[in-house]
PDB file of N, CA and C in Angstrom:
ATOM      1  N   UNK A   1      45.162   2.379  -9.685  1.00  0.00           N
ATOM      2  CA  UNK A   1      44.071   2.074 -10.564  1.00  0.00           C
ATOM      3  C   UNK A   1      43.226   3.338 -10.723  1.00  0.00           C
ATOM      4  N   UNK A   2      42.447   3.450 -11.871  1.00  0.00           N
ATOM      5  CA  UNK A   2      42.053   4.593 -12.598  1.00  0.00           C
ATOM      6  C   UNK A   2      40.403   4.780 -12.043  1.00  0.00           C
ATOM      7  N   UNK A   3      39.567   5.692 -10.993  1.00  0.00           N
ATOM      8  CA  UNK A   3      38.560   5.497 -11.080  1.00  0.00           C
ATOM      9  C   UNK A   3      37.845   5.185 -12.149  1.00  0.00           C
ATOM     10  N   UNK A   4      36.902   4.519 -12.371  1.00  0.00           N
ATOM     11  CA  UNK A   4      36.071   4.420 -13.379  1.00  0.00           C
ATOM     12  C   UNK A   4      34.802   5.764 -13.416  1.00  0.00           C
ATOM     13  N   UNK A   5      35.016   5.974 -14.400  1.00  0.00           N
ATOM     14  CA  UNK A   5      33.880   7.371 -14.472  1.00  0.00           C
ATOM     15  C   UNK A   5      32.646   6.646 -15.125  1.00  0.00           C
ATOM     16  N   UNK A   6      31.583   7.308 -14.581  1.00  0.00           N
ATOM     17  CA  UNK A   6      30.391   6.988 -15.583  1.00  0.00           C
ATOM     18  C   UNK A   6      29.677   7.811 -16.232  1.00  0.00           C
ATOM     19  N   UNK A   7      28.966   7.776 -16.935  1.00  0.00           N
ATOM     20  CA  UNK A   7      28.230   8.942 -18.111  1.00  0.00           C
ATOM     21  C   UNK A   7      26.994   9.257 -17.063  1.00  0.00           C
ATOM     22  N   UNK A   8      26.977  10.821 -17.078  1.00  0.00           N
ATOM     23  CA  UNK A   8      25.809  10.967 -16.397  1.00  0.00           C
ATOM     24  C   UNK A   8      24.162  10.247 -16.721  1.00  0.00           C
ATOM     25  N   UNK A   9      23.631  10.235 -15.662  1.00  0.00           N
ATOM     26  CA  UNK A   9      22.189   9.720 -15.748  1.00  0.00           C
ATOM     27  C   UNK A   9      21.566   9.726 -16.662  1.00  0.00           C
ATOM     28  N   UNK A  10      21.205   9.474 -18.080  1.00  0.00           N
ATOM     29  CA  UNK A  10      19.973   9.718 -18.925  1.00  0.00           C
ATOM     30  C   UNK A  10      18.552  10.243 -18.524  1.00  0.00           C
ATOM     31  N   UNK A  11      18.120  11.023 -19.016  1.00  0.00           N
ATOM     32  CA  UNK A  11      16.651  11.742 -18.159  1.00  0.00           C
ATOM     33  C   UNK A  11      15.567  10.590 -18.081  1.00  0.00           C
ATOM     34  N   UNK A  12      15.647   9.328 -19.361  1.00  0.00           N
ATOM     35  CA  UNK A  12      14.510   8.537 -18.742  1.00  0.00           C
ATOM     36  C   UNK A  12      14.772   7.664 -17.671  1.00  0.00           C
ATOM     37  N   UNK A  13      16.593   8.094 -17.571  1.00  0.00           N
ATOM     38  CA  UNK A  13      16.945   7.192 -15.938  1.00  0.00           C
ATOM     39  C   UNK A  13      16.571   7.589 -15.031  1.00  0.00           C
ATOM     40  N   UNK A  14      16.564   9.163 -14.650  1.00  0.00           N
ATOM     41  CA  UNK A  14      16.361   9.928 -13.735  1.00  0.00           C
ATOM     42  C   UNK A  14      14.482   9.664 -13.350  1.00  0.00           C
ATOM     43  N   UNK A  15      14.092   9.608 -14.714  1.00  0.00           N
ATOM     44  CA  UNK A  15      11.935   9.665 -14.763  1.00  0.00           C
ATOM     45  C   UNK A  15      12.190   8.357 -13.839  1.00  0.00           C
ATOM     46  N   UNK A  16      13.010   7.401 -14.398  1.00  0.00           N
ATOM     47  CA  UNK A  16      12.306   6.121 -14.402  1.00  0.00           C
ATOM     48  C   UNK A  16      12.479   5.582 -12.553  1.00  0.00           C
ATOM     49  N   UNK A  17      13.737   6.314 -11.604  1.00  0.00           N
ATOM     50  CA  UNK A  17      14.529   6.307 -10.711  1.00  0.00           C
ATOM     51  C   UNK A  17      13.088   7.053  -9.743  1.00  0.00           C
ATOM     52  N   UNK A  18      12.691   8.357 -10.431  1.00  0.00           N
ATOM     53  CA  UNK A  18      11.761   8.565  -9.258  1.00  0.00           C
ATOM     54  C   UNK A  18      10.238   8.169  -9.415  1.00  0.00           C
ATOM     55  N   UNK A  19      10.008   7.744 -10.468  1.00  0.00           N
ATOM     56  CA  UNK A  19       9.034   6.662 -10.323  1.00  0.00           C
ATOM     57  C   UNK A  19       9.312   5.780  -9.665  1.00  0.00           C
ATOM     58  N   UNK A  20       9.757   5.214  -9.459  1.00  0.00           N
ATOM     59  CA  UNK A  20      10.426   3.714  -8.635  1.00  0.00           C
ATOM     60  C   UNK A  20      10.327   4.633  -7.223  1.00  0.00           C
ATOM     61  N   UNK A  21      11.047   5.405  -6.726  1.00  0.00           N
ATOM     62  CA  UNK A  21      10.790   6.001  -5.719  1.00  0.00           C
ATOM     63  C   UNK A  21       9.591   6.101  -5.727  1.00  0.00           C
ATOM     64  N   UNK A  22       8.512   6.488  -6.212  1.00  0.00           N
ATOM     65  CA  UNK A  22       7.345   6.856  -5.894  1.00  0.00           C
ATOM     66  C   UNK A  22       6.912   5.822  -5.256  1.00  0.00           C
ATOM     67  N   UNK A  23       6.389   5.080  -6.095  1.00  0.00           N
ATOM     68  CA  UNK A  23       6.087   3.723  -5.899  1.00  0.00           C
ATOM     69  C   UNK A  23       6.574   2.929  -4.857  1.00  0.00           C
ATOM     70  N   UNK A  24       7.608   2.701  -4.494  1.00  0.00           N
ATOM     71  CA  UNK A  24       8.623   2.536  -2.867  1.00  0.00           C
ATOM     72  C   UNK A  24       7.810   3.293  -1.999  1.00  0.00           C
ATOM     73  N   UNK A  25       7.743   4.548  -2.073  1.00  0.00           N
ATOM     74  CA  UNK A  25       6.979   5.235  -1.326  1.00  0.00           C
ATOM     75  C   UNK A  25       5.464   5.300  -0.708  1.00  0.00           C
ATOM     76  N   UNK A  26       4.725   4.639  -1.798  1.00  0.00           N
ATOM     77  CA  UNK A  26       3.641   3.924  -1.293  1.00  0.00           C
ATOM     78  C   UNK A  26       3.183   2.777  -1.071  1.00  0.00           C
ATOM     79  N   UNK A  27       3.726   1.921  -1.607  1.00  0.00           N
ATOM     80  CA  UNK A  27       4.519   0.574  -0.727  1.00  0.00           C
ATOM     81  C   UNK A  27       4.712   0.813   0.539  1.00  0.00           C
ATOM     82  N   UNK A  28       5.462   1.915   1.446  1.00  0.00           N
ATOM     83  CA  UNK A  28       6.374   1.891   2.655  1.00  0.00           C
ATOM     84  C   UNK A  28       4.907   2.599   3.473  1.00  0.00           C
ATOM     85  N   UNK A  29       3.883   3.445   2.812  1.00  0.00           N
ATOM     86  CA  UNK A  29       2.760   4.096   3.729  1.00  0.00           C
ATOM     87  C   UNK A  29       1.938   2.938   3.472  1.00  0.00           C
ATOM     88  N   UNK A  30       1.858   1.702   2.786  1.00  0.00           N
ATOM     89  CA  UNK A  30       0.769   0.276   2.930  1.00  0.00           C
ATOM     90  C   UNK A  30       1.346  -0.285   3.746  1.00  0.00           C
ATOM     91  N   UNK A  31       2.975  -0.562   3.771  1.00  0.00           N
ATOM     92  CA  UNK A  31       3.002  -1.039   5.462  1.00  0.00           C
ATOM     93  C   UNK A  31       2.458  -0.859   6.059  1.00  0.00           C
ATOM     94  N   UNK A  32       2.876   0.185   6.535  1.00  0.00           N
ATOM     95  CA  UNK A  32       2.469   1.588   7.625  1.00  0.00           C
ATOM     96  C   UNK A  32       0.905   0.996   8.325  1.00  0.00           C
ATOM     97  N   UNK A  33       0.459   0.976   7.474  1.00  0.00           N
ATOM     98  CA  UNK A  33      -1.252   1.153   7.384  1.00  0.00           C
ATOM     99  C   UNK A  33      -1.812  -0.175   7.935  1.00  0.00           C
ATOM    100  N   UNK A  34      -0.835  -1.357   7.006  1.00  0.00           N
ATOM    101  CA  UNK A  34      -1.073  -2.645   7.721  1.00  0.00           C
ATOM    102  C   UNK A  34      -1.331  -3.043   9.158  1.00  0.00           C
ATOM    103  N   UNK A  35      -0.040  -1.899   9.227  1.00  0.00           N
ATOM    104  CA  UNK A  35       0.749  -2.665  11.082  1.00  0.00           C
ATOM    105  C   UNK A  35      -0.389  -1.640  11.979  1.00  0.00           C
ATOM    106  N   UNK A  36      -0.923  -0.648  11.540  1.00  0.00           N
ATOM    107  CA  UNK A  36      -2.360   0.010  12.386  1.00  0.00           C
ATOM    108  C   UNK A  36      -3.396  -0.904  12.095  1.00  0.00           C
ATOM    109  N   UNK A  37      -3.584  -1.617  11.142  1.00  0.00           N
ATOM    110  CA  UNK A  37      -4.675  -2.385  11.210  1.00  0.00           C
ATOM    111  C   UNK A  37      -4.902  -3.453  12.081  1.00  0.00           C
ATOM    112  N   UNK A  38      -3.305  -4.181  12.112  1.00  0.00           N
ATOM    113  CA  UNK A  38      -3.020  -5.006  12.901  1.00  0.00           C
ATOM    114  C   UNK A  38      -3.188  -4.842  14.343  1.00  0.00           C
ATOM    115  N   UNK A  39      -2.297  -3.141  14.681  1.00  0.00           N
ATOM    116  CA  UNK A  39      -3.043  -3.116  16.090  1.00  0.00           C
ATOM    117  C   UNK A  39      -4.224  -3.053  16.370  1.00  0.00           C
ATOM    118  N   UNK A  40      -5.038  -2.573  15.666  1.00  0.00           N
ATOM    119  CA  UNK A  40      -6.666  -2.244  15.848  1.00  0.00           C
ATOM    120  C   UNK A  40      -7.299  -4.077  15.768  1.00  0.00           C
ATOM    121  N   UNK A  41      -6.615  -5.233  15.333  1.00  0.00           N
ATOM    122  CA  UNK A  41      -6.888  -6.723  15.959  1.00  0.00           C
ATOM    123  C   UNK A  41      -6.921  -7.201  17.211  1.00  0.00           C
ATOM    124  N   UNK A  42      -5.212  -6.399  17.533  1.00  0.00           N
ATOM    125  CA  UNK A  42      -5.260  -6.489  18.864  1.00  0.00           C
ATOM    126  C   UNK A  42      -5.896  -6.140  20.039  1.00  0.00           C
ATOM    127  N   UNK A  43      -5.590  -4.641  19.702  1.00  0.00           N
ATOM    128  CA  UNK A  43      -6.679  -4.005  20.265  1.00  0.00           C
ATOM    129  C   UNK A  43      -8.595  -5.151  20.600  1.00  0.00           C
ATOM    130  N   UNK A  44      -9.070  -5.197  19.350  1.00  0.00           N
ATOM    131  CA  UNK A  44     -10.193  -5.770  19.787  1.00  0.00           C
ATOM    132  C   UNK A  44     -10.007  -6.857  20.712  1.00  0.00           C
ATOM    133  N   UNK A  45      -8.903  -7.829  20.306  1.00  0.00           N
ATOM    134  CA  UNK A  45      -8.729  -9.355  20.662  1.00  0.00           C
ATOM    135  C   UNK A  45      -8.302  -8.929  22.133  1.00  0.00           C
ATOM    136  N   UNK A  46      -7.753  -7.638  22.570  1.00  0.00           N
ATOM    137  CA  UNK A  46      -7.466  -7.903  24.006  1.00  0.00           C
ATOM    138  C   UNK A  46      -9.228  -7.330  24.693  1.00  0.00           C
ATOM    139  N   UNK A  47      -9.674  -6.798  24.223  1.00  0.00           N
ATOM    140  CA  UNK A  47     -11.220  -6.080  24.561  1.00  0.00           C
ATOM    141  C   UNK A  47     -11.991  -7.481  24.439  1.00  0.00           C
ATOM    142  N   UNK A  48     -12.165  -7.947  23.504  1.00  0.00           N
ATOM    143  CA  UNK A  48     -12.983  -9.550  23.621  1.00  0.00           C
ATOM    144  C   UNK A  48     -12.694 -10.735  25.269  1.00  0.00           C
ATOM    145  N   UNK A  49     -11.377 -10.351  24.922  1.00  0.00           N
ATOM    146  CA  UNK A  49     -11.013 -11.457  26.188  1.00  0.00           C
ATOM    147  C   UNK A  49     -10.831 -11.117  27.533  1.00  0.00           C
ATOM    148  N   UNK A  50     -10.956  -9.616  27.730  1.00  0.00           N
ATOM    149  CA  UNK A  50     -11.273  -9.345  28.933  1.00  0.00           C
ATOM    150  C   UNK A  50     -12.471 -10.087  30.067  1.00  0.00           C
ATOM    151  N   UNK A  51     -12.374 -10.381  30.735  1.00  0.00           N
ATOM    152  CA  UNK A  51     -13.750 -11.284  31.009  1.00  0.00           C
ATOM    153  C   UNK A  51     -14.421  -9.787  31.654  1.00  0.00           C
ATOM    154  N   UNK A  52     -16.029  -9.715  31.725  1.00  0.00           N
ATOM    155  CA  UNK A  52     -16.858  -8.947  32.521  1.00  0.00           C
ATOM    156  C   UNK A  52     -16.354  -7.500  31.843  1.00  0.00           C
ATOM    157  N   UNK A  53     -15.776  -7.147  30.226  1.00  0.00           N
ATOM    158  CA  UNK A  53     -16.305  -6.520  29.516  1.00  0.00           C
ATOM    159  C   UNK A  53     -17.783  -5.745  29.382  1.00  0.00           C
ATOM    160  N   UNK A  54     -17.527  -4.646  29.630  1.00  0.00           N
ATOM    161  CA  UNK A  54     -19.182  -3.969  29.510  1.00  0.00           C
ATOM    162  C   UNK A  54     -19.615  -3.651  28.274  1.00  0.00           C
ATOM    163  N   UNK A  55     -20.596  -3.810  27.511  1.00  0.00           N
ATOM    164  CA  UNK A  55     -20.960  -3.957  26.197  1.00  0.00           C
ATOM    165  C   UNK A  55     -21.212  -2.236  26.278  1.00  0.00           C
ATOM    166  N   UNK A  56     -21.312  -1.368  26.882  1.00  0.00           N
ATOM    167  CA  UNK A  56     -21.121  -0.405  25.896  1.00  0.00           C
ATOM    168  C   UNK A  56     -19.530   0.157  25.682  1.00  0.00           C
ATOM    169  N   UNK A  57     -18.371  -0.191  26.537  1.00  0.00           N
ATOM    170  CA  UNK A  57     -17.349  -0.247  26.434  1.00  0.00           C
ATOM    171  C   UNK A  57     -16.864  -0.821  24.833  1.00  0.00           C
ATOM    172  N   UNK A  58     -17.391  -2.757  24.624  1.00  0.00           N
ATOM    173  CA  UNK A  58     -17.482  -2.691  23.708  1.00  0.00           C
ATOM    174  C   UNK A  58     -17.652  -1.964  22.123  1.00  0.00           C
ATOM    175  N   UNK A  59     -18.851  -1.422  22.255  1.00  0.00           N
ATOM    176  CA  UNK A  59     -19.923  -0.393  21.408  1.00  0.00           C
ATOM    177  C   UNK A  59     -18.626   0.284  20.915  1.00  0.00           C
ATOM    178  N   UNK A  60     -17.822   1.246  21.997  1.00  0.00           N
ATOM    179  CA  UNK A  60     -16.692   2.270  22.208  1.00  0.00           C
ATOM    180  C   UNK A  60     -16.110   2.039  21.480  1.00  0.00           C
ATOM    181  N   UNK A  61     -15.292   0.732  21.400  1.00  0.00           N
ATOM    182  CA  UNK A  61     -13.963   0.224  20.870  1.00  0.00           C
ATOM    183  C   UNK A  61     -14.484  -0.290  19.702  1.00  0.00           C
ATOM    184  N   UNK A  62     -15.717  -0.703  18.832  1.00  0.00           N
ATOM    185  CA  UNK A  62     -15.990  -0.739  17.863  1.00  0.00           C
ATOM    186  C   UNK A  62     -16.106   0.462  16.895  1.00  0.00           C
ATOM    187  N   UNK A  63     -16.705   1.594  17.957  1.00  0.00           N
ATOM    188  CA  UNK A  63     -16.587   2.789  16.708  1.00  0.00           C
ATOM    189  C   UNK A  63     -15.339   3.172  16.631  1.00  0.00           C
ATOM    190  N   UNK A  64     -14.707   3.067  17.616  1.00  0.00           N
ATOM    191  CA  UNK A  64     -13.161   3.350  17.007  1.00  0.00           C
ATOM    192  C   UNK A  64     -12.810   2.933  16.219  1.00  0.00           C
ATOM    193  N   UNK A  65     -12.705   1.596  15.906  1.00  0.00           N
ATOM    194  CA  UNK A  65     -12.162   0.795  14.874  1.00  0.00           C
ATOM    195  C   UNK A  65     -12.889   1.073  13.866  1.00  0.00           C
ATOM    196  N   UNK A  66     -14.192   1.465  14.029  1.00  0.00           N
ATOM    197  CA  UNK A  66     -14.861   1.697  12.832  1.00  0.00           C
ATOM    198  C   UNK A  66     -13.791   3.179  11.732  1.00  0.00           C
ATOM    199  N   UNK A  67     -13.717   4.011  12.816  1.00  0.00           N
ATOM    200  CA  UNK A  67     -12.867   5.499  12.668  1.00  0.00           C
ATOM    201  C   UNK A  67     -12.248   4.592  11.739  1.00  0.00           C
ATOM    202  N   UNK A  68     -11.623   4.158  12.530  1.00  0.00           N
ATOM    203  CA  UNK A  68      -9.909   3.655  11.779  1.00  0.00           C
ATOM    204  C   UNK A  68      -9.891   2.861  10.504  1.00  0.00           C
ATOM    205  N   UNK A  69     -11.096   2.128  10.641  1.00  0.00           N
ATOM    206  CA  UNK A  69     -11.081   1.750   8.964  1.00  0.00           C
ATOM    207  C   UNK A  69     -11.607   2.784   8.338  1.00  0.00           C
ATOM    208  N   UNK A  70     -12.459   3.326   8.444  1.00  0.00           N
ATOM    209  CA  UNK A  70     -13.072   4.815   7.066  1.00  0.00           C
ATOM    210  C   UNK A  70     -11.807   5.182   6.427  1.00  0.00           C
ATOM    211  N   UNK A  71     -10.863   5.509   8.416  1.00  0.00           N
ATOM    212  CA  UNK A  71     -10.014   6.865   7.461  1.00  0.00           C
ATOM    213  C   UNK A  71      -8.872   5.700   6.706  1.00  0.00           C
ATOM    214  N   UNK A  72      -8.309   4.279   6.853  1.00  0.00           N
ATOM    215  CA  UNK A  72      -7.461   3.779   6.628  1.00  0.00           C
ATOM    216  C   UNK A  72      -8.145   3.649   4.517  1.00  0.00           C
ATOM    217  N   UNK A  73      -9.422   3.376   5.055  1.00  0.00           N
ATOM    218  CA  UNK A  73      -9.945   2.921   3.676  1.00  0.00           C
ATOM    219  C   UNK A  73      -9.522   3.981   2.171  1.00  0.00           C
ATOM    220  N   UNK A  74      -9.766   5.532   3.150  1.00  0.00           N
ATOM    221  CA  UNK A  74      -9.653   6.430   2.630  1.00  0.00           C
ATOM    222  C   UNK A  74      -8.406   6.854   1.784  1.00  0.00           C
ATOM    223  N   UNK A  75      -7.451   6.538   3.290  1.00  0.00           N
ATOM    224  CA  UNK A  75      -5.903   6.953   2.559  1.00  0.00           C
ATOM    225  C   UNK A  75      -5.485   5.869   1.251  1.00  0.00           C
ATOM    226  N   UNK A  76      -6.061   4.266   1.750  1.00  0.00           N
ATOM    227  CA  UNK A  76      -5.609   3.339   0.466  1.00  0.00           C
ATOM    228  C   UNK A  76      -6.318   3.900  -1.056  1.00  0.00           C
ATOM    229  N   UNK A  77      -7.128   4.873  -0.901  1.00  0.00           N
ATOM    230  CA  UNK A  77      -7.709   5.285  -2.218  1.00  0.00           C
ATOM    231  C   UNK A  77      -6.899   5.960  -2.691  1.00  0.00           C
ATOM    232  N   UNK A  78      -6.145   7.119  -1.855  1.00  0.00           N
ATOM    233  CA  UNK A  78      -5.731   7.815  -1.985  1.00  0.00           C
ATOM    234  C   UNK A  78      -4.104   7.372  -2.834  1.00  0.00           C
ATOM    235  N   UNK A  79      -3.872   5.577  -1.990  1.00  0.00           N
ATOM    236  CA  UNK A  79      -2.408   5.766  -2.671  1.00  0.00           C
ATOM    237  C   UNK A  79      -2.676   4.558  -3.711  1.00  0.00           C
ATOM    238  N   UNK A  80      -3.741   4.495  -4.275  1.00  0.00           N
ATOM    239  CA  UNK A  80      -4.229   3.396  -5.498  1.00  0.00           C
ATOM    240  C   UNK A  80      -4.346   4.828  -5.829  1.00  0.00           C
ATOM    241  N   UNK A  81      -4.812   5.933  -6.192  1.00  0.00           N
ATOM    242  CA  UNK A  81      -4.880   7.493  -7.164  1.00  0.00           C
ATOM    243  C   UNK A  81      -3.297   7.699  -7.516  1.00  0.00           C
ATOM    244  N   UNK A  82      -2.528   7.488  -6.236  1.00  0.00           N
ATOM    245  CA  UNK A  82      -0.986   7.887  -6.767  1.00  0.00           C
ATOM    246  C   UNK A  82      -0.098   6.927  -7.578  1.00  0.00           C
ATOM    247  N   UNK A  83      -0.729   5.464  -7.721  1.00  0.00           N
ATOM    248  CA  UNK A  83      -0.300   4.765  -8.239  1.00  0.00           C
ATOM    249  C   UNK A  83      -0.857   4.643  -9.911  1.00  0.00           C
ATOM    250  N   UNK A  84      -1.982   4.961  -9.896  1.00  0.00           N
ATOM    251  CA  UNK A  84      -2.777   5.090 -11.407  1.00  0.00           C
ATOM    252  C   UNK A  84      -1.927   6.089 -11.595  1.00  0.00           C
ATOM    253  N   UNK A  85      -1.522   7.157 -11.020  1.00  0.00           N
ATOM    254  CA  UNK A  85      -0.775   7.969 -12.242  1.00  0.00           C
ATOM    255  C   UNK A  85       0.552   7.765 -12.962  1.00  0.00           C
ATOM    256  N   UNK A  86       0.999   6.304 -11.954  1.00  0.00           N
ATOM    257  CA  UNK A  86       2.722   5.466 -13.228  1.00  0.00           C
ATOM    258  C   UNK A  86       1.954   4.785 -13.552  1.00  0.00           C
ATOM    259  N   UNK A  87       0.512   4.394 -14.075  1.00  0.00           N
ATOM    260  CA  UNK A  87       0.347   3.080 -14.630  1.00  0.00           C
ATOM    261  C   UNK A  87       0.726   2.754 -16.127  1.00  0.00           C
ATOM    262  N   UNK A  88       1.095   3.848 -16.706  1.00  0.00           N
ATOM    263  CA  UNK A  88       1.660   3.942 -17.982  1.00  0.00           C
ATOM    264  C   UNK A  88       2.616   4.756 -18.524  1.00  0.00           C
ATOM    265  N   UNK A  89       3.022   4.704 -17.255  1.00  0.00           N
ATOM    266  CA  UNK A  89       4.280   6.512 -17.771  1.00  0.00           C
ATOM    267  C   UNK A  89       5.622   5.576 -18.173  1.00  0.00           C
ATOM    268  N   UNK A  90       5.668   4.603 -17.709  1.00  0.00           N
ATOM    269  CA  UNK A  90       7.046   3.814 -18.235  1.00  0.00           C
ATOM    270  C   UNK A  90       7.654   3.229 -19.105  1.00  0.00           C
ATOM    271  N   UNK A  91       6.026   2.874 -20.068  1.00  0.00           N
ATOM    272  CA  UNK A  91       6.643   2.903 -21.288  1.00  0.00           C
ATOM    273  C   UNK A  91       5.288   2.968 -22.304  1.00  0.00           C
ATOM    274  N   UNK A  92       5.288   3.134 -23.817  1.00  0.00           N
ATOM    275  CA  UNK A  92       4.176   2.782 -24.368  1.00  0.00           C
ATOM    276  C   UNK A  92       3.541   1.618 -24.548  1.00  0.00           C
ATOM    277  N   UNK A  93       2.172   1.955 -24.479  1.00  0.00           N
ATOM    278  CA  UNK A  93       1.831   0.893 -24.804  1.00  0.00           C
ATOM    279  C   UNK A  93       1.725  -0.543 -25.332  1.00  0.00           C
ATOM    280  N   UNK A  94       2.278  -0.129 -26.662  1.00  0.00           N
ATOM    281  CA  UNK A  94       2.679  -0.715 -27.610  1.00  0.00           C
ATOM    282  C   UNK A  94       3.748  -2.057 -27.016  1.00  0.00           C
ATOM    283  N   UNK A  95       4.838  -0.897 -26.007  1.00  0.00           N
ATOM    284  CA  UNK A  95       5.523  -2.272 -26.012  1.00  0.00           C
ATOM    285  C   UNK A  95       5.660  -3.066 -24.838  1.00  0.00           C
ATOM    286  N   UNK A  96       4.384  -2.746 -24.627  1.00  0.00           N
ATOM    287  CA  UNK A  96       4.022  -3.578 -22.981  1.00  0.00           C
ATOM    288  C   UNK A  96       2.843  -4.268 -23.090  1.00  0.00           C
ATOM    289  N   UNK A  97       2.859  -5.082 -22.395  1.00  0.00           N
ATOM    290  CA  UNK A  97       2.138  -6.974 -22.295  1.00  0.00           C
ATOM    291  C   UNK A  97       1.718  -6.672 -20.990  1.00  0.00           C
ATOM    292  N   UNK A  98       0.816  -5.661 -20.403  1.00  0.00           N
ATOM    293  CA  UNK A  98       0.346  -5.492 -19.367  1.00  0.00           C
ATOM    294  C   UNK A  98       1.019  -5.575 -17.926  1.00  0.00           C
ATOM    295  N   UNK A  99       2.323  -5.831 -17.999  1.00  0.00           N
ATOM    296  CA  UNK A  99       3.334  -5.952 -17.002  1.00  0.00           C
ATOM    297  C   UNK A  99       4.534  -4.859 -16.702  1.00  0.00           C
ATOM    298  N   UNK A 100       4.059  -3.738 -16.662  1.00  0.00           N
ATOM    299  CA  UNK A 100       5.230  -2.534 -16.901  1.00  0.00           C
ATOM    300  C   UNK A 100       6.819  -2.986 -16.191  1.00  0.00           C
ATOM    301  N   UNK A 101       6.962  -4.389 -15.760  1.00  0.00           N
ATOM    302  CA  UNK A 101       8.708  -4.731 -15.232  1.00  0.00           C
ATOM    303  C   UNK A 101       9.383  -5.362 -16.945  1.00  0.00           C
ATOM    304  N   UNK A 102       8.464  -5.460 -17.348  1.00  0.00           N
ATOM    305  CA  UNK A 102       8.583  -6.515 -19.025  1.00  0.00           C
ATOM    306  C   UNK A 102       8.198  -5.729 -20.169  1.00  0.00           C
ATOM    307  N   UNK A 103       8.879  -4.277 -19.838  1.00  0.00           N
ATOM    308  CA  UNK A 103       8.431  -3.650 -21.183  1.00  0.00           C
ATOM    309  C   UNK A 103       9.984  -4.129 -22.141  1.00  0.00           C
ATOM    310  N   UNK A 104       9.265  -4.220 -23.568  1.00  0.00           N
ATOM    311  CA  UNK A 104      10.115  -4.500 -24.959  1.00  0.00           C
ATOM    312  C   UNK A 104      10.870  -6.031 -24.722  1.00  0.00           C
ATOM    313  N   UNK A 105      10.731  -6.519 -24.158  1.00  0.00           N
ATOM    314  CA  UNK A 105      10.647  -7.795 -23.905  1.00  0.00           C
ATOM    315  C   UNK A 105       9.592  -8.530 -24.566  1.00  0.00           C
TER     316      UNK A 105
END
């Protein structure tokens, strides 16, 4: 049997392939970001239930967490900035219904 050949990539396949990558890509650092947030729950929830906790110990483990949200807050700006820049690269306007998976549809 005859491999089947295919026609190379079209360039808006290639645009459209690493957009999608992009986007995957900050998707996979909002995980990321989740599962630190999540520990920083734990984190508190095992500090709460310690019994005979010292409240400035407390204090401690609050500014940490405080840290950790600024800078977490920070980076999600950062990948809502990388995401505004496909918010329209995929297709025109025209033939999109505010849903860039349903363009010309």
């Amino acid at each position: 049997m005859d491999p089947v050949q295919s026609s190379p990539p079209r360039p808006d396949d290639r645009r459209e392939r690493a957009i999608t990558e992009l986007i995957d890509a900050v998707a996979d650092q909002q995980e990321a970001l989740a599962r630190i947030l999540e520990s920083e729950h734990r984190k508190i929830d095992r500090a709460v239930a310690i019994t005979g906790t010292d409240v400035d110990d407390l204090v401690q483990i609050d500014d940490s967490v405080a840290r950790i949200l600024a800078a977490i807050t920070r980076l999600e700006l950062a990948l809502q900035l990388k995401l505004d820049l496909f918010r329209d690269c995929l297709c025109p306007e025209a033939l999109c219904c505010g849903y860039r998976t349903t363009c010309g549809q």
